[in-house]
N, C-alpha and C. Protein backbone atom coordinates (compact mmCIF):
# COMPACT_ATOMS: atom_id res chain seq x y z
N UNK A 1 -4.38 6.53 4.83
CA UNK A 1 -4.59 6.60 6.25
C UNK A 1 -3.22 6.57 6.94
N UNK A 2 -2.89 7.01 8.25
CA UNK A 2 -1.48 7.29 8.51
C UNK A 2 -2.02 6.75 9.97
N UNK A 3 -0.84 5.66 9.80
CA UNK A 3 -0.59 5.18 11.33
C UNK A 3 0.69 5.20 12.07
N UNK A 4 0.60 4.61 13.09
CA UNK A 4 1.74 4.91 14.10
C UNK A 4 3.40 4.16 13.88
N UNK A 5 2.88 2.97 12.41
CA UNK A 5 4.04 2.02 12.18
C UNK A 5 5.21 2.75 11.41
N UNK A 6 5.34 4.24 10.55
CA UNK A 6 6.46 4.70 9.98
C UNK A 6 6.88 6.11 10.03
N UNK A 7 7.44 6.85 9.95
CA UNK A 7 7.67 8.09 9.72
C UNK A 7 6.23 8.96 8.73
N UNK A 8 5.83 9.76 9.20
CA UNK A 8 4.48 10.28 8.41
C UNK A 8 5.07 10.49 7.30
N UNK A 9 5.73 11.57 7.32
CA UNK A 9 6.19 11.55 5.80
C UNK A 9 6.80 10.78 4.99
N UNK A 10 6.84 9.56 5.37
CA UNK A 10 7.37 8.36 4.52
C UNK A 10 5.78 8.26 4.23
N UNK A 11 4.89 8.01 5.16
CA UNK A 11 3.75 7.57 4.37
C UNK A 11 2.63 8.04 3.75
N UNK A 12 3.07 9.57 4.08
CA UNK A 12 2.27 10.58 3.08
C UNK A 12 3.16 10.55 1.29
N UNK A 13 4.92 10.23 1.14
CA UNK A 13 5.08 9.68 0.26
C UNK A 13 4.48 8.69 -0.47
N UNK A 14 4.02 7.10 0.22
CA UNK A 14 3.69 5.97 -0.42
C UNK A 14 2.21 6.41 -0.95
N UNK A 15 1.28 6.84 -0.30
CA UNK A 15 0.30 7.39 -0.29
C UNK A 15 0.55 7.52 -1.56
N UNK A 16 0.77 8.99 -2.03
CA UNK A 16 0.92 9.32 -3.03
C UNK A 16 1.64 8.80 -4.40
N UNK A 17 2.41 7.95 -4.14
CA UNK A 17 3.35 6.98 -5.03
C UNK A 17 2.15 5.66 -5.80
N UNK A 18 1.33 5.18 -4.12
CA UNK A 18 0.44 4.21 -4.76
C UNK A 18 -0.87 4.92 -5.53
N UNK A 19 -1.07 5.93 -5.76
CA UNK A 19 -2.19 7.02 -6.44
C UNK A 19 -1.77 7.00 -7.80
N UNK A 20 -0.16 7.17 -8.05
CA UNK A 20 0.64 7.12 -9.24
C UNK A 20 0.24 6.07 -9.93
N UNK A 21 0.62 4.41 -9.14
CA UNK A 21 1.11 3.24 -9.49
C UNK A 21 -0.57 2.70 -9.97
N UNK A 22 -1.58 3.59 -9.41
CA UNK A 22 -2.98 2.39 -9.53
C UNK A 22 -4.09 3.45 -10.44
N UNK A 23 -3.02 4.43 -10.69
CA UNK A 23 -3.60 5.60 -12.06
C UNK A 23 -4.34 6.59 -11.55
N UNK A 24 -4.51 7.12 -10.68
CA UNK A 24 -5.41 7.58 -9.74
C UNK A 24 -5.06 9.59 -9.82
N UNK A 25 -3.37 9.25 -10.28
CA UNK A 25 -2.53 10.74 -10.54
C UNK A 25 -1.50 10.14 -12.05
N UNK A 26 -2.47 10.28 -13.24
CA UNK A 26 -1.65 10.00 -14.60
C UNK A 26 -0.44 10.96 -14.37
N UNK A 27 0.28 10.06 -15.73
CA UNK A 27 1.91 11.46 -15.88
C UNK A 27 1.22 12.87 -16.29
N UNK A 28 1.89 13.48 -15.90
CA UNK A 28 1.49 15.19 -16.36
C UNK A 28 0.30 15.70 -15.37
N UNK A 29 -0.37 15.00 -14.37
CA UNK A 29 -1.16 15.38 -13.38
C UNK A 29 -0.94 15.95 -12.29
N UNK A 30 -1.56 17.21 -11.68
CA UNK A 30 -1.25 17.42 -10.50
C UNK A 30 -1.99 16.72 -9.05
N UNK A 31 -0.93 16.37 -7.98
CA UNK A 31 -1.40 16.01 -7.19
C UNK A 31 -1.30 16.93 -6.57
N UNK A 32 -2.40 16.37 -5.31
CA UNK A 32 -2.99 17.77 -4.08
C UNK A 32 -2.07 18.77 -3.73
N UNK A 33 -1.99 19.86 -3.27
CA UNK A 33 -1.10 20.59 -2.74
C UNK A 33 -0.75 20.33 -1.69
N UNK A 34 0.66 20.55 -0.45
CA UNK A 34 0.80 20.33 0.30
C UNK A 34 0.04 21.21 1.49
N UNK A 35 -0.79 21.82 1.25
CA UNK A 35 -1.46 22.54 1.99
C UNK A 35 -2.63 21.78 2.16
N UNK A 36 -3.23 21.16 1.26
CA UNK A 36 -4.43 20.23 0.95
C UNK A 36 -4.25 19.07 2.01
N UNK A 37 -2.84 18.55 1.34
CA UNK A 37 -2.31 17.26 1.64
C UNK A 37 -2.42 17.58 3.66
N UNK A 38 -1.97 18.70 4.23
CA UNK A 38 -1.41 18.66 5.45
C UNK A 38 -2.89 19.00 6.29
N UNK A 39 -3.87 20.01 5.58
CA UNK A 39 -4.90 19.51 6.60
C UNK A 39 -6.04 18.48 6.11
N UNK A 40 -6.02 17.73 5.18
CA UNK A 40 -6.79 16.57 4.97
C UNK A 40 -6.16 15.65 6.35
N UNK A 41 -4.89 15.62 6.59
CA UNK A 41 -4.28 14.44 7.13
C UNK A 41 -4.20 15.35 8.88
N UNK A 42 -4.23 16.64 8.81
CA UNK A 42 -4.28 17.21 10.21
C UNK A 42 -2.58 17.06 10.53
N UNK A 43 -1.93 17.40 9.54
CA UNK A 43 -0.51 17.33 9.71
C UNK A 43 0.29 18.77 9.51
N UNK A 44 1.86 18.93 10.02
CA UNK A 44 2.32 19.84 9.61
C UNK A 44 2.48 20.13 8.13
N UNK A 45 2.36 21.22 7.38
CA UNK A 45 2.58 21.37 5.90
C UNK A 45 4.67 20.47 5.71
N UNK A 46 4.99 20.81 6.82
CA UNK A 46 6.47 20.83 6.81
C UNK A 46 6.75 19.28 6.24
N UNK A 47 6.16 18.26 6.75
CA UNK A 47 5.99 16.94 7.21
C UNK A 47 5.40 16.86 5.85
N UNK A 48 4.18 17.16 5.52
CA UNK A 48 4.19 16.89 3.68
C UNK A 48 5.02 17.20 2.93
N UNK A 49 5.56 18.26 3.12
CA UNK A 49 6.98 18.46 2.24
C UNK A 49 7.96 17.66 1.99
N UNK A 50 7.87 17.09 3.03
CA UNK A 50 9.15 15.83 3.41
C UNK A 50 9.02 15.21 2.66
N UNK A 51 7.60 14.42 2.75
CA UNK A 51 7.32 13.26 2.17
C UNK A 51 7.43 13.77 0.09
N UNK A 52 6.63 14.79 -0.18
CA UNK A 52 6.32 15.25 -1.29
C UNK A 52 8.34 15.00 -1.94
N UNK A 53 9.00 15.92 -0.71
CA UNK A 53 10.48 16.23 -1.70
C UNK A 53 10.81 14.64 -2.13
N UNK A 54 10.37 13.42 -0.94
CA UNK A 54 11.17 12.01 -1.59
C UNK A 54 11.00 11.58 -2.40
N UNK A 55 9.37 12.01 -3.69
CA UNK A 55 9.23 11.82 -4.40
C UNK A 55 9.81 12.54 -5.62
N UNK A 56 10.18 13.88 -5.41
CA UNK A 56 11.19 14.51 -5.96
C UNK A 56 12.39 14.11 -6.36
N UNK A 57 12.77 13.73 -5.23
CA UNK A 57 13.98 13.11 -5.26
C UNK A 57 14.06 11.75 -6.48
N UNK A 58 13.67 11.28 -6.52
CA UNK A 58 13.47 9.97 -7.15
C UNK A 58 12.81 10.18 -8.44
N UNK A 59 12.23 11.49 -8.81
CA UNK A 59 12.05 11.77 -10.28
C UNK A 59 10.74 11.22 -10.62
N UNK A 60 9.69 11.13 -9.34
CA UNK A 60 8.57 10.60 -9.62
C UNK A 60 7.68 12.03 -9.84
N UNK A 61 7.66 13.30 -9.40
CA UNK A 61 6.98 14.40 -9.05
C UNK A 61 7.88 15.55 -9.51
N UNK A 62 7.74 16.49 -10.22
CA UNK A 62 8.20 17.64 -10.33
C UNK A 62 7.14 18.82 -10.16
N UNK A 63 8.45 20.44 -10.33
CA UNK A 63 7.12 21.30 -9.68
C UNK A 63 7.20 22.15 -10.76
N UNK A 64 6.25 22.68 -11.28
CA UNK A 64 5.94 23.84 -12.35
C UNK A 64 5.47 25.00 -11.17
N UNK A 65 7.00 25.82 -11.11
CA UNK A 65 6.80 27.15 -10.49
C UNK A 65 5.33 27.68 -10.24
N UNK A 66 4.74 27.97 -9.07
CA UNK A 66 3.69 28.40 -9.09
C UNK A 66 2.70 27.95 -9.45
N UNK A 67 2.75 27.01 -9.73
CA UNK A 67 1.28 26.20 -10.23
C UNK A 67 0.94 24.88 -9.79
N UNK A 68 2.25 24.38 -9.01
CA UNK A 68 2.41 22.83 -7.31
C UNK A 68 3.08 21.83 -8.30
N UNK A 69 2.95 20.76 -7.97
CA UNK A 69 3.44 19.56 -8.07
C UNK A 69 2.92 18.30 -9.12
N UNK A 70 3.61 18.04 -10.43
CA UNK A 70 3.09 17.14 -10.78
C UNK A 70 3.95 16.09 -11.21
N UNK A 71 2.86 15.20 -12.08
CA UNK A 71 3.48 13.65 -12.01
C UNK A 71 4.54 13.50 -13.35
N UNK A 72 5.75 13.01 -12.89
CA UNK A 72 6.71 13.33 -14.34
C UNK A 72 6.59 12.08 -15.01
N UNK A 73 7.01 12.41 -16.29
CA UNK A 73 6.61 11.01 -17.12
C UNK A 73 8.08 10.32 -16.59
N UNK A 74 6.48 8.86 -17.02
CA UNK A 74 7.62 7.55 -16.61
C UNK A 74 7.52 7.40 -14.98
N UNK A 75 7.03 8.18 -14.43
CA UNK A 75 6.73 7.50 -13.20
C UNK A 75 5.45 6.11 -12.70
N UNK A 76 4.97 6.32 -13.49
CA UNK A 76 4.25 4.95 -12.98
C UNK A 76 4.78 3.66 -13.33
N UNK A 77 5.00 3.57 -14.94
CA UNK A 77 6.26 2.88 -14.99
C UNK A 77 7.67 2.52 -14.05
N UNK A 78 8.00 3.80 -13.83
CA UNK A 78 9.09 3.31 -12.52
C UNK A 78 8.35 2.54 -11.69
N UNK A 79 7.31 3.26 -10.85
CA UNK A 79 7.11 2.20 -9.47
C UNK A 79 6.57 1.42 -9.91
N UNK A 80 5.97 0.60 -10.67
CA UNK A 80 5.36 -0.54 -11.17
C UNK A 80 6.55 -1.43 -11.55
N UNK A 81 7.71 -1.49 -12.18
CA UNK A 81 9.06 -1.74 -12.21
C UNK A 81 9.34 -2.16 -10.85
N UNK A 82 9.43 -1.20 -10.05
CA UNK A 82 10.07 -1.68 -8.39
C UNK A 82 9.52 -2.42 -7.76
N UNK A 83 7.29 -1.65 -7.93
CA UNK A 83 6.74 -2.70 -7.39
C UNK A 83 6.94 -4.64 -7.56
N UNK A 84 7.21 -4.81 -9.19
CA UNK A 84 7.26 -6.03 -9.62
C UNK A 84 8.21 -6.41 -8.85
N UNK A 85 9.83 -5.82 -9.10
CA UNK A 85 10.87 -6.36 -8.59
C UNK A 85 10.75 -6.54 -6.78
N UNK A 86 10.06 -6.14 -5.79
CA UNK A 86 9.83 -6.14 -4.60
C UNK A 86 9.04 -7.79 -4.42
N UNK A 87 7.92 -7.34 -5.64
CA UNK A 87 7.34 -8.61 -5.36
C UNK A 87 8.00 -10.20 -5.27
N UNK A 88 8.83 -9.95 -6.83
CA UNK A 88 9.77 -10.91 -6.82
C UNK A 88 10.66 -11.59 -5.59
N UNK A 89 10.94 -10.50 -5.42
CA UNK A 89 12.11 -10.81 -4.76
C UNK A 89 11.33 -11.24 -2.50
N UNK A 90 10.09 -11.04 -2.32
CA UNK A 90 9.24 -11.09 -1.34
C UNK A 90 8.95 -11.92 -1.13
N UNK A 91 8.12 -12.64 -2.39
CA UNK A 91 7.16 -13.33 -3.01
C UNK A 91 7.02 -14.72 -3.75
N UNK A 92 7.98 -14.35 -5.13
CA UNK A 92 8.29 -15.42 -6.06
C UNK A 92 9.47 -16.07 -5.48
N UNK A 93 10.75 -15.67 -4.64
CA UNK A 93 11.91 -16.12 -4.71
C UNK A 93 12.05 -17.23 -3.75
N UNK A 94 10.89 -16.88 -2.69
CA UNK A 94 10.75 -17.80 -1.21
C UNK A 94 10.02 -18.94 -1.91
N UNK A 95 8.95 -18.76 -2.81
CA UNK A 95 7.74 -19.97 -3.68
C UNK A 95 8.94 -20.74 -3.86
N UNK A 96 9.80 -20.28 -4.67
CA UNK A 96 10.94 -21.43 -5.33
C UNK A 96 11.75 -22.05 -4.48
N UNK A 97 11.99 -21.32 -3.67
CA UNK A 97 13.03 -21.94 -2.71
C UNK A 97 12.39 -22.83 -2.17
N UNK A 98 11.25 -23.02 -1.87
CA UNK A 98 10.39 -24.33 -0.75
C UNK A 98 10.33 -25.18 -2.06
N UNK A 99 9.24 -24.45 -3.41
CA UNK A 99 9.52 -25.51 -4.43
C UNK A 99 10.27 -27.09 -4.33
N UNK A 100 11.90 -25.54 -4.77
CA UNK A 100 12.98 -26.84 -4.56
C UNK A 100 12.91 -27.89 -3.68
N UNK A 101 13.10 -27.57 -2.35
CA UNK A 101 12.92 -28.17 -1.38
C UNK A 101 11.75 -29.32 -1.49
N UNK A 102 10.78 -28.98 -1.91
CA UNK A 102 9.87 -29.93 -2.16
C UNK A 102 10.02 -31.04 -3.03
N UNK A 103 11.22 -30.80 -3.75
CA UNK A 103 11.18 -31.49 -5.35
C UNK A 103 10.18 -31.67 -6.47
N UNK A 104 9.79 -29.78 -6.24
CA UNK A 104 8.64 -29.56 -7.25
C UNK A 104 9.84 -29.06 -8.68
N UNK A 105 8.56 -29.48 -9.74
CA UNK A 105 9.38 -28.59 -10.99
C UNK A 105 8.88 -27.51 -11.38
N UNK A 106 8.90 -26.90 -12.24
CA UNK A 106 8.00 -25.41 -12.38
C UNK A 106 6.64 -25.45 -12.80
N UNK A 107 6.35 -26.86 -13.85
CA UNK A 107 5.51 -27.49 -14.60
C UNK A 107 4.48 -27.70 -13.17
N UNK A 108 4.78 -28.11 -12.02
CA UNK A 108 3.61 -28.44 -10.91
C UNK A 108 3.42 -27.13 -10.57
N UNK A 109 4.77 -26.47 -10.35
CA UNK A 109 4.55 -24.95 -9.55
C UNK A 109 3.36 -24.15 -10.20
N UNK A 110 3.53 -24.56 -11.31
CA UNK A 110 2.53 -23.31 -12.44
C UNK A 110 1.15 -24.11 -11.91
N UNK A 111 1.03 -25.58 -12.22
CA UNK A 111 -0.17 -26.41 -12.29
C UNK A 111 -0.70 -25.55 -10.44
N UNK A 112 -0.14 -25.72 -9.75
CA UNK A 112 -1.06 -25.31 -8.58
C UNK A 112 -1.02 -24.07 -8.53
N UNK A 113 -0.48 -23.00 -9.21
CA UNK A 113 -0.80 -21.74 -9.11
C UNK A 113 -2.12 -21.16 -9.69
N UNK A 114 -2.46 -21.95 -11.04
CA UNK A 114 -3.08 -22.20 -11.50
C UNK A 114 -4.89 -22.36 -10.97
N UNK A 115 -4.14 -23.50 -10.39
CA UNK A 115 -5.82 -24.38 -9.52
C UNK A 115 -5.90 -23.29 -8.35
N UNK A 116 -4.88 -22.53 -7.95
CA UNK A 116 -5.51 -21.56 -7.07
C UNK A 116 -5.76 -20.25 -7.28
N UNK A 117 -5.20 -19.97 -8.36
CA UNK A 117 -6.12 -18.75 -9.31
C UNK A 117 -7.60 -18.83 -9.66
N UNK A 118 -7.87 -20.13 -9.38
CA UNK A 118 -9.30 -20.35 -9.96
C UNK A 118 -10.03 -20.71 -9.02
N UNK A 119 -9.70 -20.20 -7.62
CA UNK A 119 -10.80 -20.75 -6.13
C UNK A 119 -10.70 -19.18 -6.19
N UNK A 120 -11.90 -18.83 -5.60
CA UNK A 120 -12.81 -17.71 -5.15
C UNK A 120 -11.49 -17.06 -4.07
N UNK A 121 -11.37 -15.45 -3.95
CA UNK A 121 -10.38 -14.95 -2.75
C UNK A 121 -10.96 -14.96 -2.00
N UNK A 122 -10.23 -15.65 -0.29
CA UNK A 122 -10.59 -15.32 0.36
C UNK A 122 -11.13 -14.16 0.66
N UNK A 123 -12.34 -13.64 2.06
CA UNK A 123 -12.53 -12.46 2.48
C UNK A 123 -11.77 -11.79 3.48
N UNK A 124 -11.46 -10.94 3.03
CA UNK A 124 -10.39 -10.13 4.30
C UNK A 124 -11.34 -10.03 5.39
N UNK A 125 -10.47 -10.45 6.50
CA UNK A 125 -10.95 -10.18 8.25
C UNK A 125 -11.84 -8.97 8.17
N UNK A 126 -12.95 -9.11 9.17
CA UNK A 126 -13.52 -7.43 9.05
C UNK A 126 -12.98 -7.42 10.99
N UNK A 127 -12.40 -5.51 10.46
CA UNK A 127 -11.88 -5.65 11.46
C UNK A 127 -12.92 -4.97 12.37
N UNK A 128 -13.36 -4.86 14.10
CA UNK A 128 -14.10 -4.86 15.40
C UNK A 128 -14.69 -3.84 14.73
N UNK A 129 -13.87 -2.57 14.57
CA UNK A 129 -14.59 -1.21 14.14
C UNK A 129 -15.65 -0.97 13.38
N UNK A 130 -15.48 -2.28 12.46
CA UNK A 130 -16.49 -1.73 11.00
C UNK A 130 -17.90 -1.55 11.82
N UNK A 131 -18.46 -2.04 12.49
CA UNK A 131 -19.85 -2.09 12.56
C UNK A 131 -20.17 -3.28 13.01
N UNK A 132 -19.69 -4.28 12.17
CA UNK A 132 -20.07 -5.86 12.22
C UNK A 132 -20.36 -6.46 13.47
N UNK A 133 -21.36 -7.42 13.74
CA UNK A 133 -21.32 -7.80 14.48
C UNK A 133 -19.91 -8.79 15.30
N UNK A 134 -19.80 -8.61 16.45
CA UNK A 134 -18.67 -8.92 17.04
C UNK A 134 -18.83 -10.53 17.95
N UNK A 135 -17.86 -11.69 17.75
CA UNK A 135 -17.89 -12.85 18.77
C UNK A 135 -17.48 -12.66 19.83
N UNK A 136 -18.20 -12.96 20.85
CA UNK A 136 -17.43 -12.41 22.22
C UNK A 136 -17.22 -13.57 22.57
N UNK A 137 -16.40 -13.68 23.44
CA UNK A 137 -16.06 -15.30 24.42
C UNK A 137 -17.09 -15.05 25.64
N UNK A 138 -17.13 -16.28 26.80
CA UNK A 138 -17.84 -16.10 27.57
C UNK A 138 -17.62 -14.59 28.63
N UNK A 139 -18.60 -14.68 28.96
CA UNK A 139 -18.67 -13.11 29.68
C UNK A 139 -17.89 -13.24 31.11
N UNK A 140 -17.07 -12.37 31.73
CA UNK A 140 -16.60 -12.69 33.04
C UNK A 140 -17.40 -12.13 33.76
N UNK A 141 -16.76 -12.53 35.62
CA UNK A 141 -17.69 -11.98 36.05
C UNK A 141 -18.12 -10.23 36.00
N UNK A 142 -17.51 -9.36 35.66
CA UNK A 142 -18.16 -8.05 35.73
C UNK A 142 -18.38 -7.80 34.61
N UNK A 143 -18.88 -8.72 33.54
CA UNK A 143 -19.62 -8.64 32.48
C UNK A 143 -21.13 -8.93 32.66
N UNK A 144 -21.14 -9.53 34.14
CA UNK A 144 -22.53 -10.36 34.19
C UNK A 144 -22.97 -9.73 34.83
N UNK A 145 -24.76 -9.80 34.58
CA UNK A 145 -25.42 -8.44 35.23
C UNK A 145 -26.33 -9.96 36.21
N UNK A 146 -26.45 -8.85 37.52
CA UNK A 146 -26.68 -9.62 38.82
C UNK A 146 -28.09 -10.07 38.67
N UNK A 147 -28.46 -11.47 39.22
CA UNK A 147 -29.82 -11.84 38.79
C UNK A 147 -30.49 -11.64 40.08
C-alpha cells in the first residue's frame, strides 16, 4: 500500500524487497512487470522504474533481456542479513542499554524475554475504517438531534 510518508518509489522498492524477504518472490523468480507494478498502484511506469532500478542496484533483482525482472540469488539472504542487523541495532542494542542501567544480567534479560514469549500477542488497534464498530465520546451540540 503506498502512502504519503516516503518517496513512492522508495516504497514500491520495499514492497517488493519485503515479497523477497517473506518468500513470496523465491531466487530465480520473476516479479511483476513494471507495467503491472504501475497500474496496480495507479502510478507512473517511470516511478516503478525507480524504485525497481534500487533494487538493481543493490544486486537484489536482475533483468533477462526481454523476458522483465528477476530475483538474483542470494537475495533473500541479503535482506534478511540487513533485516537482522537493523533489528539489532533498533531493537536489541536499546534492551541492553536500559538492561545495564537497570543492573540486569543477561541471565534475567533472557528469563523475562522468555516469560513474555509465552503471554498471548497483543491485538493490533483496529483502525476506524475497518468496519468495526466505533467509541464515540459524548455527542456535541450539533451532534444532537432536537427533541
Amino acid at each position: 500500500m503506498i502512502d504519503d510518508g516516503r518517496p513512492i518509489f522508495q516504497q514500491i522498492a520495499d514492497q517488493i524487497a519485503a515479497g523477497i524477504a517473506a518468500g513470496a518472490y523465491p531466487e530465480g523468480a520473476q516479479v511483476p512487470s513494471t507495467t503491472e507494478l504501475a497500474a496496480f498502484h495507479r502510478i507512473n511506469p517511470a516511478t516503478v522504474g525507480k524504485g525497481v532500478n534500487l533494487l538493481v542496484e543493490k544486486g537484489l533483482l536482475h533483468k533477462r533481456r526481454g523476458l522483465g525482472m528477476f530475483v538474483s540469488e542470494g537475495a533473500r539472504a541479503a535482506l534478511l542479513a540487513d533485516r537482522t542487523a537493523r533489528f539489532s541495532d533498533a531493537f536489541v542494542a536499546p534492551l541492553l542499554d536500559e538492561a545495564r542501567a537497570l543492573g540486569l544480567g543477561l541471565d534475567e534479560v533472557q528469563r523475562l524475554i522468555t516469560e513474555r514469549a509465552a503471554q498471548p500477542a497483543a491485538a493490533p488497534p483496529v483502525p476506524p475504517s475497518s468496519g468495526a464498530p466505533q467509541q464515540r465520546g459524548p455527542a456535541t451540540t450539533r451532534e444532537r438531534s432536537p427533541l
